[in-house]
C-alpha atoms as a PDB file:
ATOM      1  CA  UNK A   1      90.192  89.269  99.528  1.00  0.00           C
ATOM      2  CA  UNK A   2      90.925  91.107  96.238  1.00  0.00           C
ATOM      3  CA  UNK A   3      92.466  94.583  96.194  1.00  0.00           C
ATOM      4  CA  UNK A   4      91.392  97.654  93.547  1.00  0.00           C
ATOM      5  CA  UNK A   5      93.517  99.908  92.429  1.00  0.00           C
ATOM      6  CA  UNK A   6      92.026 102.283  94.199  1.00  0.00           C
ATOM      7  CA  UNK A   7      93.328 100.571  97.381  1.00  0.00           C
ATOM      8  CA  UNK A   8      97.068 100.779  96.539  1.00  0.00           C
ATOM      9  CA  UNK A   9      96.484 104.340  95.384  1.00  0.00           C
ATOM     10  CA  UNK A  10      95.120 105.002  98.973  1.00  0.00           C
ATOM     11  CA  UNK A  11      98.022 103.402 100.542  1.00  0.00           C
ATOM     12  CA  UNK A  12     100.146 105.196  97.800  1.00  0.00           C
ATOM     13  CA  UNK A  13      98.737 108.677  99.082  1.00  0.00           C
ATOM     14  CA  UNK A  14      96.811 108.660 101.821  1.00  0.00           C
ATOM     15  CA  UNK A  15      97.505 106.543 104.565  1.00  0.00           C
ATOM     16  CA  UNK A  16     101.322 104.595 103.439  1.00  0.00           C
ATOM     17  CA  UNK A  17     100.519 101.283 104.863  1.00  0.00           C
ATOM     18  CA  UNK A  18     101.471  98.827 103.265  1.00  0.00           C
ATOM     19  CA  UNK A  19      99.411  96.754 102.245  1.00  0.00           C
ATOM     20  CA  UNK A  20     101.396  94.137  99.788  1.00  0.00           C
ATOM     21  CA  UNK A  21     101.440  91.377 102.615  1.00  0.00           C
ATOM     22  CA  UNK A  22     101.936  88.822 100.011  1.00  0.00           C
ATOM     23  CA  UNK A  23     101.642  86.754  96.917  1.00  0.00           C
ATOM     24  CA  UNK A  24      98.065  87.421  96.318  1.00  0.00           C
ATOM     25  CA  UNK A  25      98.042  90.805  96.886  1.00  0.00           C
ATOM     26  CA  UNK A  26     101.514  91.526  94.555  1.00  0.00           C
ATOM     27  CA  UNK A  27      99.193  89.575  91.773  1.00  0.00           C
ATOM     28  CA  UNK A  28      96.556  92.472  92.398  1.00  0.00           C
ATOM     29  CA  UNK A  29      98.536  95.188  92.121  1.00  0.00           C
ATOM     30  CA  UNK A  30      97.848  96.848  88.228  1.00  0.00           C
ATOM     31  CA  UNK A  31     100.673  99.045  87.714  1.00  0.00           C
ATOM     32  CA  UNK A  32      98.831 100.841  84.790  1.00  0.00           C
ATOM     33  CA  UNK A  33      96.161 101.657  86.745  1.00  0.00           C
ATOM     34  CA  UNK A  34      97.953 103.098  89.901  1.00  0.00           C
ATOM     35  CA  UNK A  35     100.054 105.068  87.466  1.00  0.00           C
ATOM     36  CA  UNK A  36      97.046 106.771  85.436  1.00  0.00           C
ATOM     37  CA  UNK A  37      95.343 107.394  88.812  1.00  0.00           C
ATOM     38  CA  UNK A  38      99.030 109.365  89.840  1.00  0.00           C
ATOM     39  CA  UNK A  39      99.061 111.121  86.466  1.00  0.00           C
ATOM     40  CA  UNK A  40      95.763 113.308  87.875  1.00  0.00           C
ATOM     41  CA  UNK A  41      97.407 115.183  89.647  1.00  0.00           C
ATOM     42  CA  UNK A  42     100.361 117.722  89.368  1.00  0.00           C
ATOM     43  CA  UNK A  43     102.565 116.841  92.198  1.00  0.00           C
ATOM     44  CA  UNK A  44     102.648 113.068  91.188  1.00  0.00           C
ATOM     45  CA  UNK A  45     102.378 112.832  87.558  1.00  0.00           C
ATOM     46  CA  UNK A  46     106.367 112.674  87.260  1.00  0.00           C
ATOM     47  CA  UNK A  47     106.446 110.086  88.983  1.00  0.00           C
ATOM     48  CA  UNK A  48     104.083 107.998  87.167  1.00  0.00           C
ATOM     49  CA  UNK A  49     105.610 108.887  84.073  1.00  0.00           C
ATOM     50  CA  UNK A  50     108.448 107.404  85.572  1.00  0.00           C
ATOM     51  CA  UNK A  51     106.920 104.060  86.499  1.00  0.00           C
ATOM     52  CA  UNK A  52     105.358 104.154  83.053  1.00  0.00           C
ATOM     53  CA  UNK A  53     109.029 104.110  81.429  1.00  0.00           C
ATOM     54  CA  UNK A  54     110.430 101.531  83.975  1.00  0.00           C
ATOM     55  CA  UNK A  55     107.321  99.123  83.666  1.00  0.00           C
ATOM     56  CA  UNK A  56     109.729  95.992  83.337  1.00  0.00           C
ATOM     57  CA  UNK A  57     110.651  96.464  87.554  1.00  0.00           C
ATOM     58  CA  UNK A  58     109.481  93.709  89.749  1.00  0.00           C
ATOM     59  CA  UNK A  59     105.657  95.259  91.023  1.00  0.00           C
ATOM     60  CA  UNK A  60     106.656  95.153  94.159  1.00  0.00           C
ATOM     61  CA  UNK A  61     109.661  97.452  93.758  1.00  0.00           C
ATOM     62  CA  UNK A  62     107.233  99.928  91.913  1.00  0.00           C
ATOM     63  CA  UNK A  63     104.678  99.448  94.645  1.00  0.00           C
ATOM     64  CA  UNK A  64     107.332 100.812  97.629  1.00  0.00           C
ATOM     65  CA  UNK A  65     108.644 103.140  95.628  1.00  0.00           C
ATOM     66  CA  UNK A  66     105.725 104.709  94.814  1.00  0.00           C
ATOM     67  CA  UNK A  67     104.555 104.799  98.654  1.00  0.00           C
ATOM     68  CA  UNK A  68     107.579 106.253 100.013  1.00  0.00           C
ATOM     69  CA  UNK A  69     108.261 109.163  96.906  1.00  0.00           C
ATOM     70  CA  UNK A  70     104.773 110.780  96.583  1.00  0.00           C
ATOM     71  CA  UNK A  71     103.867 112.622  99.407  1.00  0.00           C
ATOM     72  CA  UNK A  72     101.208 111.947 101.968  1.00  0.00           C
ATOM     73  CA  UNK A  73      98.012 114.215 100.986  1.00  0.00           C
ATOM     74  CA  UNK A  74      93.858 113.376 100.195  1.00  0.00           C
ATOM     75  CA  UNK A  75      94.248 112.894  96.254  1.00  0.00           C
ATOM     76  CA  UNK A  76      90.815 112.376  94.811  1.00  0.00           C
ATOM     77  CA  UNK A  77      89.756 113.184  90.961  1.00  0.00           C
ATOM     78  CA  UNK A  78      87.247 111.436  88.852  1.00  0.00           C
ATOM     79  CA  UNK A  79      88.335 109.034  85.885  1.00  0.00           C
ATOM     80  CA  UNK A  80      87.866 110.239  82.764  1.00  0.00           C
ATOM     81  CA  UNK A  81      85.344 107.680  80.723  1.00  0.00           C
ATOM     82  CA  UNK A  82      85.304 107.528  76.782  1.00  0.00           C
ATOM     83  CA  UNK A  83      81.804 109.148  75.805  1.00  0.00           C
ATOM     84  CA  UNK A  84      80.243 106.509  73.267  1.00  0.00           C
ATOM     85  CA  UNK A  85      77.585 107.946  70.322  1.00  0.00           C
ATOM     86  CA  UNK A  86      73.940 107.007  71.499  1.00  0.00           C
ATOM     87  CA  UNK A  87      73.201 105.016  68.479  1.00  0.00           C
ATOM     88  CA  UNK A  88      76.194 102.241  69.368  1.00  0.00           C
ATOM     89  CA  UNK A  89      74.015 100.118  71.544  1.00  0.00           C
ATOM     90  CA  UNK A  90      72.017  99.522  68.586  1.00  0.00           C
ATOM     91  CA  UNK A  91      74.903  98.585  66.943  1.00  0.00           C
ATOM     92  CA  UNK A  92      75.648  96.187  69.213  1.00  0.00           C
ATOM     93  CA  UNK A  93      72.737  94.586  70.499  1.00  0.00           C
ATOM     94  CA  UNK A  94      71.938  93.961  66.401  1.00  0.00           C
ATOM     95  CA  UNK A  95      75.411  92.704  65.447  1.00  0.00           C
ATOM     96  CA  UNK A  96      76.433  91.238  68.341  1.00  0.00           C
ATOM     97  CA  UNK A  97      79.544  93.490  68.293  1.00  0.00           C
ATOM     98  CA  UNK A  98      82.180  94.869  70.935  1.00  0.00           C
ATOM     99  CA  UNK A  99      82.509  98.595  71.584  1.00  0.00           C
ATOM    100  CA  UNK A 100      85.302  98.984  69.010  1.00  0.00           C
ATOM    101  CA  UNK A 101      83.303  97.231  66.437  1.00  0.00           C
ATOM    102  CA  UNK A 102      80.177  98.948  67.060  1.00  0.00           C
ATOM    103  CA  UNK A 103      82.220 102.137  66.352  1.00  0.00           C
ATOM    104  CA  UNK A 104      84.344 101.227  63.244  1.00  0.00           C
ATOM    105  CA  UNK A 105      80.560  99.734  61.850  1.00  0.00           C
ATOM    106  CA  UNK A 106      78.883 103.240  62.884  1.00  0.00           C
ATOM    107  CA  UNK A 107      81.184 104.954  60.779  1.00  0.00           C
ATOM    108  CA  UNK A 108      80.407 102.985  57.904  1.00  0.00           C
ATOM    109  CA  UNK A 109      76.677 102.468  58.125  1.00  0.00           C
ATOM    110  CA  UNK A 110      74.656 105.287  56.547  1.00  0.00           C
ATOM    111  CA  UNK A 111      72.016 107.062  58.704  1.00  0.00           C
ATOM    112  CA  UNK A 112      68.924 104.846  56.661  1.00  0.00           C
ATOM    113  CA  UNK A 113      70.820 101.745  58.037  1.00  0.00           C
ATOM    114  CA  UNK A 114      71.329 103.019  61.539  1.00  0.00           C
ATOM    115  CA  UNK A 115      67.553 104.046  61.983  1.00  0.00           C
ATOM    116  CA  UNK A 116      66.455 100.377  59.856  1.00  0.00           C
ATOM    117  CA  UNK A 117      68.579  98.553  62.852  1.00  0.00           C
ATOM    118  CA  UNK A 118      66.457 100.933  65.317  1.00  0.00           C
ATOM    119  CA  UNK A 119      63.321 100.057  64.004  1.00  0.00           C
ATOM    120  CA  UNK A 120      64.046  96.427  63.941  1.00  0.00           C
ATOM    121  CA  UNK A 121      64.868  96.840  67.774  1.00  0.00           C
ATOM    122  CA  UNK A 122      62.101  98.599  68.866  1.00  0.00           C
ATOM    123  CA  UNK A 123      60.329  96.851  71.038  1.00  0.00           C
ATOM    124  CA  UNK A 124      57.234  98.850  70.783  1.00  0.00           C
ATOM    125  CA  UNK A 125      56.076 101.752  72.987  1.00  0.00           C
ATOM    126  CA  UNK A 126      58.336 104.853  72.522  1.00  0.00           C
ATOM    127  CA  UNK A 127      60.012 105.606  69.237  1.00  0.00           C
ATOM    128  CA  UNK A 128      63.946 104.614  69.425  1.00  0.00           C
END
């Protein structure tokens, strides 16, 4: 069984289980991850800054530390998603392109080009 992120920040805040019982579970463990989900909030964000500058220790040793420093309280926030321009999926589906292309390409294209790729992807019915 694979573990999210969102497990270890559970065990991290809510419950303090541990629940690193071995090798497979250490290889789930995203230290970048648990730390941004710490960084939220104001009682914990020290101390995933501090994990952030000591990201060379063993996971493990972040893992416990983390589980026995921040205290035990319901954290919950919402992750904060990049908002992409509505025209990028055009952009991509066309070129074949990646996010970060699509955006680095929408910057360049002029608006005749974007609504040309449109047209050429309509697939009839509503106007794009």
């Amino acid at each position: 069984m694979s573990l999210s992120p969102f497990d270890f920040l559970n065990s991290i805040n809510s419950n303090k289980n541990d629940i690193m019982v071995d090798d497979l579970a250490e290889k789930d463990y995203n230290g970048f991850m648990v730390n941004r989900g710490l960084s939220y909030f104001q009682d914990t964000v020290a101390l995933a800054n501090l994990m952030n500058q000591y990201h060379h220790v063993d996971d493990r040793m972040q893992y416990d530390f983390l589980r026995i420093a921040v205290r035990q309280r319901k954290r919950f926030s919402k992750w904060h998603k990049q908002k992409l321009p509505k025209d990028i999926e055009y952009i991509k589906e066309y070129y074949g392109y990646s996010d970060r292309k699509a955006l680095n390409a929408l910057q360049i294209l002029s608006k005749e080009q974007v609504d040309f790729i449109k047209r050429k992807l309509s697939k009839g019915g509503s106007k794009p």
